[in-house]
N, C-alpha and C. Protein backbone atom coordinates (compact mmCIF):
# COMPACT_ATOMS: atom_id res chain seq x y z
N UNK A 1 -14.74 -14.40 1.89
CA UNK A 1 -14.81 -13.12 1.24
C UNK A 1 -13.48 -12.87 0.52
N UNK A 2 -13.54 -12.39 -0.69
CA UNK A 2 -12.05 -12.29 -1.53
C UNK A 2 -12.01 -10.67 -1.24
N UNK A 3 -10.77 -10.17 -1.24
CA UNK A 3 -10.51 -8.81 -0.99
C UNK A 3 -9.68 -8.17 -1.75
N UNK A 4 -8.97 -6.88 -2.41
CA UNK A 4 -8.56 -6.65 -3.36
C UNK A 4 -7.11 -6.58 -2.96
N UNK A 5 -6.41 -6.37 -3.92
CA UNK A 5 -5.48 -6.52 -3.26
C UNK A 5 -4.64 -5.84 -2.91
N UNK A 6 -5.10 -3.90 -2.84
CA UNK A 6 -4.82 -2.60 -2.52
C UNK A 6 -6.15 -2.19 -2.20
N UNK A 7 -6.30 -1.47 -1.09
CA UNK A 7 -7.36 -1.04 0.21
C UNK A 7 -6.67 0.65 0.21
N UNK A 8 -7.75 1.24 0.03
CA UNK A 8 -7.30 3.09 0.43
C UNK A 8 -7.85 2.97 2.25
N UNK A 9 -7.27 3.55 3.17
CA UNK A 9 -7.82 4.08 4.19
C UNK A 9 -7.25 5.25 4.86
N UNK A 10 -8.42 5.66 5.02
CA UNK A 10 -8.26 6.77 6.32
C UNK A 10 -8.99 7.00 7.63
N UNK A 11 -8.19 8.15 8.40
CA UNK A 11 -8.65 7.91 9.72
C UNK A 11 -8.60 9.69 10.17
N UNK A 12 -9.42 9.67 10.64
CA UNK A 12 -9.16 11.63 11.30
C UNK A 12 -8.83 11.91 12.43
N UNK A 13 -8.04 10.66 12.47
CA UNK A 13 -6.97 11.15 14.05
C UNK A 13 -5.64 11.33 13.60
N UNK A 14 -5.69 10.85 12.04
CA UNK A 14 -4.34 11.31 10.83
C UNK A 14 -4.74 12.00 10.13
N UNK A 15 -5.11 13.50 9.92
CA UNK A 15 -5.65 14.60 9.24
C UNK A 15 -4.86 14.36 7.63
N UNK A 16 -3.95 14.20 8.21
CA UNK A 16 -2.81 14.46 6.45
C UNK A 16 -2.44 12.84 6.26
N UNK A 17 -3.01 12.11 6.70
CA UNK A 17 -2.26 10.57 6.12
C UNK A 17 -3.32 9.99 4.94
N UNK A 18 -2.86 9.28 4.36
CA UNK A 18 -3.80 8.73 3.50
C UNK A 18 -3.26 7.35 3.31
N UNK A 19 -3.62 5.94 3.64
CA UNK A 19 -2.98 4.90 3.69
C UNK A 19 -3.33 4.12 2.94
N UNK A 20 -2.53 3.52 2.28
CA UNK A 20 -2.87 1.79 1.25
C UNK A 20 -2.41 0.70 2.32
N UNK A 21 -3.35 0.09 2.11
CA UNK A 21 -3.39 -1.38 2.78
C UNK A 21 -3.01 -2.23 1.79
N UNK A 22 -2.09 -3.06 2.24
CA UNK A 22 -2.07 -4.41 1.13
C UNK A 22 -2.76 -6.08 1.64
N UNK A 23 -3.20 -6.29 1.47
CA UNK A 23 -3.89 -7.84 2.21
C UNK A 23 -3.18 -9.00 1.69
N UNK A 24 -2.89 -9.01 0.58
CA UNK A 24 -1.84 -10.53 0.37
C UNK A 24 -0.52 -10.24 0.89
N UNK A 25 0.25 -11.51 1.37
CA UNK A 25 1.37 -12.20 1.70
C UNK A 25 2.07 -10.99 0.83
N UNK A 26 3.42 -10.58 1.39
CA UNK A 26 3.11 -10.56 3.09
C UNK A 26 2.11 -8.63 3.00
N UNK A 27 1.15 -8.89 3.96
CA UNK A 27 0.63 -7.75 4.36
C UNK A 27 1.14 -6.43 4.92
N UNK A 28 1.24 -5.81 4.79
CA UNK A 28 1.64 -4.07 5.09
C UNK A 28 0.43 -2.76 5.25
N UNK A 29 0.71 -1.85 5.56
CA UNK A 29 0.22 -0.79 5.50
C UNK A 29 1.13 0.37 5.40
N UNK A 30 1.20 1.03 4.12
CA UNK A 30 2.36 1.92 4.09
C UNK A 30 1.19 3.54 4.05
N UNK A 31 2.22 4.68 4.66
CA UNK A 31 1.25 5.79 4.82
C UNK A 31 2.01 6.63 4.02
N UNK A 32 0.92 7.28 2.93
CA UNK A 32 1.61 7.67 2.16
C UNK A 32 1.97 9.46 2.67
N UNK A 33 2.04 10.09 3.26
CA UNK A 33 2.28 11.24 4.21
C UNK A 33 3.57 10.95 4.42
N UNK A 34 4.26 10.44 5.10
CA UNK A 34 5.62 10.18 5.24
C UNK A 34 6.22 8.87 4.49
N UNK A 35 5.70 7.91 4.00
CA UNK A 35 6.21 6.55 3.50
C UNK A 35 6.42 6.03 4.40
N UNK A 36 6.15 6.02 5.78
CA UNK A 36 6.37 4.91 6.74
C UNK A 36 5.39 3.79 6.34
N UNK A 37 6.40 2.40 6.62
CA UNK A 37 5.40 1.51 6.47
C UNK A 37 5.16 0.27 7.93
N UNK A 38 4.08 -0.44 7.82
CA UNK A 38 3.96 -1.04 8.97
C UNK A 38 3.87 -2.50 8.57
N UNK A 39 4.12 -3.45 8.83
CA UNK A 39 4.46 -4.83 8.05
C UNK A 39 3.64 -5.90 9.39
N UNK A 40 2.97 -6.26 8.35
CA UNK A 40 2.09 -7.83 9.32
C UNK A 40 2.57 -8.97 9.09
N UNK A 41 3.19 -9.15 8.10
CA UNK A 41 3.88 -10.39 8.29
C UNK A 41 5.65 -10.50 7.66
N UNK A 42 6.73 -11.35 8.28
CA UNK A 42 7.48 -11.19 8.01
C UNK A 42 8.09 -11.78 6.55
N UNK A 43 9.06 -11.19 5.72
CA UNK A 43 9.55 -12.13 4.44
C UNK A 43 10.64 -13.41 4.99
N UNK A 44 9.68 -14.57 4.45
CA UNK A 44 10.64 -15.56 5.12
C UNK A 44 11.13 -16.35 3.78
N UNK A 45 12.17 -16.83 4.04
CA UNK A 45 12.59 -17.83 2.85
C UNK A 45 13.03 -17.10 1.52
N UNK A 46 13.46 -15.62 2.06
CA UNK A 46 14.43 -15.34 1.25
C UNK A 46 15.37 -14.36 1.02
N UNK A 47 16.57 -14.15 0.21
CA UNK A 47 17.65 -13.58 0.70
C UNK A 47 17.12 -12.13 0.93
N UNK A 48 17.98 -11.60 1.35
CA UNK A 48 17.97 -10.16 1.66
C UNK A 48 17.58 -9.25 0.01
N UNK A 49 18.33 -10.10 -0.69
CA UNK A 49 18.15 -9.26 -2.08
C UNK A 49 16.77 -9.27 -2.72
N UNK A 50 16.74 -11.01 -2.29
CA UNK A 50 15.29 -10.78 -2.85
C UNK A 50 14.08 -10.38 -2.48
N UNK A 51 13.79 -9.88 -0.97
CA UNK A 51 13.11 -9.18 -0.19
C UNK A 51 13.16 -7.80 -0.34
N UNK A 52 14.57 -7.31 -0.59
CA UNK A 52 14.42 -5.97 -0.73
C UNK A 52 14.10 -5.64 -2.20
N UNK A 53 13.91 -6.65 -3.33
CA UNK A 53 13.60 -6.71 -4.21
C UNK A 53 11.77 -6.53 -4.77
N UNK A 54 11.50 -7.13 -3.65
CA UNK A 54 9.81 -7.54 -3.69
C UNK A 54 9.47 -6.31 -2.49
N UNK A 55 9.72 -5.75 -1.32
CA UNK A 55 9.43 -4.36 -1.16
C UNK A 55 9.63 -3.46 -1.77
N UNK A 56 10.72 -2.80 -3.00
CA UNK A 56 10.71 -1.99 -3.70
C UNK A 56 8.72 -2.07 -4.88
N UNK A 57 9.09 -3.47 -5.06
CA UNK A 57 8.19 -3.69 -6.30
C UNK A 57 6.77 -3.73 -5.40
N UNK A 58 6.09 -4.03 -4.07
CA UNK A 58 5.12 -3.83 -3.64
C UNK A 58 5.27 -1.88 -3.26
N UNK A 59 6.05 -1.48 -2.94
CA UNK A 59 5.96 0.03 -2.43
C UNK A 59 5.52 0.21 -4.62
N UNK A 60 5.77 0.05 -4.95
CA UNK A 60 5.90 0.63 -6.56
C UNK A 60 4.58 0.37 -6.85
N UNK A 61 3.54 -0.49 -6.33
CA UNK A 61 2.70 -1.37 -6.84
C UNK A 61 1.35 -0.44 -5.96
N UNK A 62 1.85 -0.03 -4.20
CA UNK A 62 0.87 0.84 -3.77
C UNK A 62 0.68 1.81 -4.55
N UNK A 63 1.85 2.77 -4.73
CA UNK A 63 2.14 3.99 -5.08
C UNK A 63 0.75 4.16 -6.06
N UNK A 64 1.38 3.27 -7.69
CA UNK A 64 0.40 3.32 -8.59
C UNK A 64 -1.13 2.62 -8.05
N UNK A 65 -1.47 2.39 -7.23
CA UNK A 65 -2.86 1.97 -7.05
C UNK A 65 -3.23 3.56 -6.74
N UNK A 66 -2.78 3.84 -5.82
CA UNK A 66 -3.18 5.31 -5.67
C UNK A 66 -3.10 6.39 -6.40
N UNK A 67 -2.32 5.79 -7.38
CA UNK A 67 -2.59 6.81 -8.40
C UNK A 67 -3.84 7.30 -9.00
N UNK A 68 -4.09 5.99 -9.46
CA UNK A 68 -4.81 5.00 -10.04
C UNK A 68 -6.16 5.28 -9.74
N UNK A 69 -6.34 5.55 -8.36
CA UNK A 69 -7.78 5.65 -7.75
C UNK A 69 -8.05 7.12 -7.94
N UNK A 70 -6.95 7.89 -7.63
CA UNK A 70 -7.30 9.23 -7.80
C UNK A 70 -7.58 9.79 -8.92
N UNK A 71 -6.87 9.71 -9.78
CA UNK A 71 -7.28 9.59 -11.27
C UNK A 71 -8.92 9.33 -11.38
N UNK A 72 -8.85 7.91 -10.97
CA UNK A 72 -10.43 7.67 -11.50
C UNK A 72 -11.21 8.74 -10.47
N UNK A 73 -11.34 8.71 -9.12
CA UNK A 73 -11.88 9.43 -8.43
C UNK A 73 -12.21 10.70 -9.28
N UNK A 74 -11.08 11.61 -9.56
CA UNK A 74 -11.38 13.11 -10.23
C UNK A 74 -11.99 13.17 -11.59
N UNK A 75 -11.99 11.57 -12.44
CA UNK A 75 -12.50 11.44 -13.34
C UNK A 75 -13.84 11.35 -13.15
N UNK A 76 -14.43 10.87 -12.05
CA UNK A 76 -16.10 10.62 -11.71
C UNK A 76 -16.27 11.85 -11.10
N UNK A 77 -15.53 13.03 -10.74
CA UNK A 77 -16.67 13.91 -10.35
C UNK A 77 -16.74 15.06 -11.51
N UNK A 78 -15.81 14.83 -12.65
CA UNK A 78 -16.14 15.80 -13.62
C UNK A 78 -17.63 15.84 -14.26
């Protein structure tokens, strides 16, 4: 099964969270309610710069998916 590669979820035991899932390397779940994020796999094989380089640009990459969806979302119920 191929999967996308930003996932919306929620849960109603988190009233106010609204979460993006990421499924490719490396995997996360960041909540967008506070920006905590939760990490499934670790960055290996590379420097610090360039890790904190590629979490800026995946947090940048949820952000706009969710934009993205909401947008379209409010666009389909007009």
């Amino acid at each position: 099964m191929e999967l996308p590669k930003f996932i919306l979820g929620d849960n109603t035991d988190f009233k106010e969270a609204i979460f993006v899932i990421h499924t490719e390397y490396p995997r996360f779940v960041i909540n967008l309610e506070d920006d905590s994020v939760t990490w499934f796999d670790n960055l290996e094989n590379e420097t610090e710069a360039e890790a904190t380089q590629e979490v800026e640009e995946l947090i940048t990459q949820a952000n706009a998916f969710f934009d993205r969806e909401t947008q379209r979302l409010m666009a389909d119920e007009v």
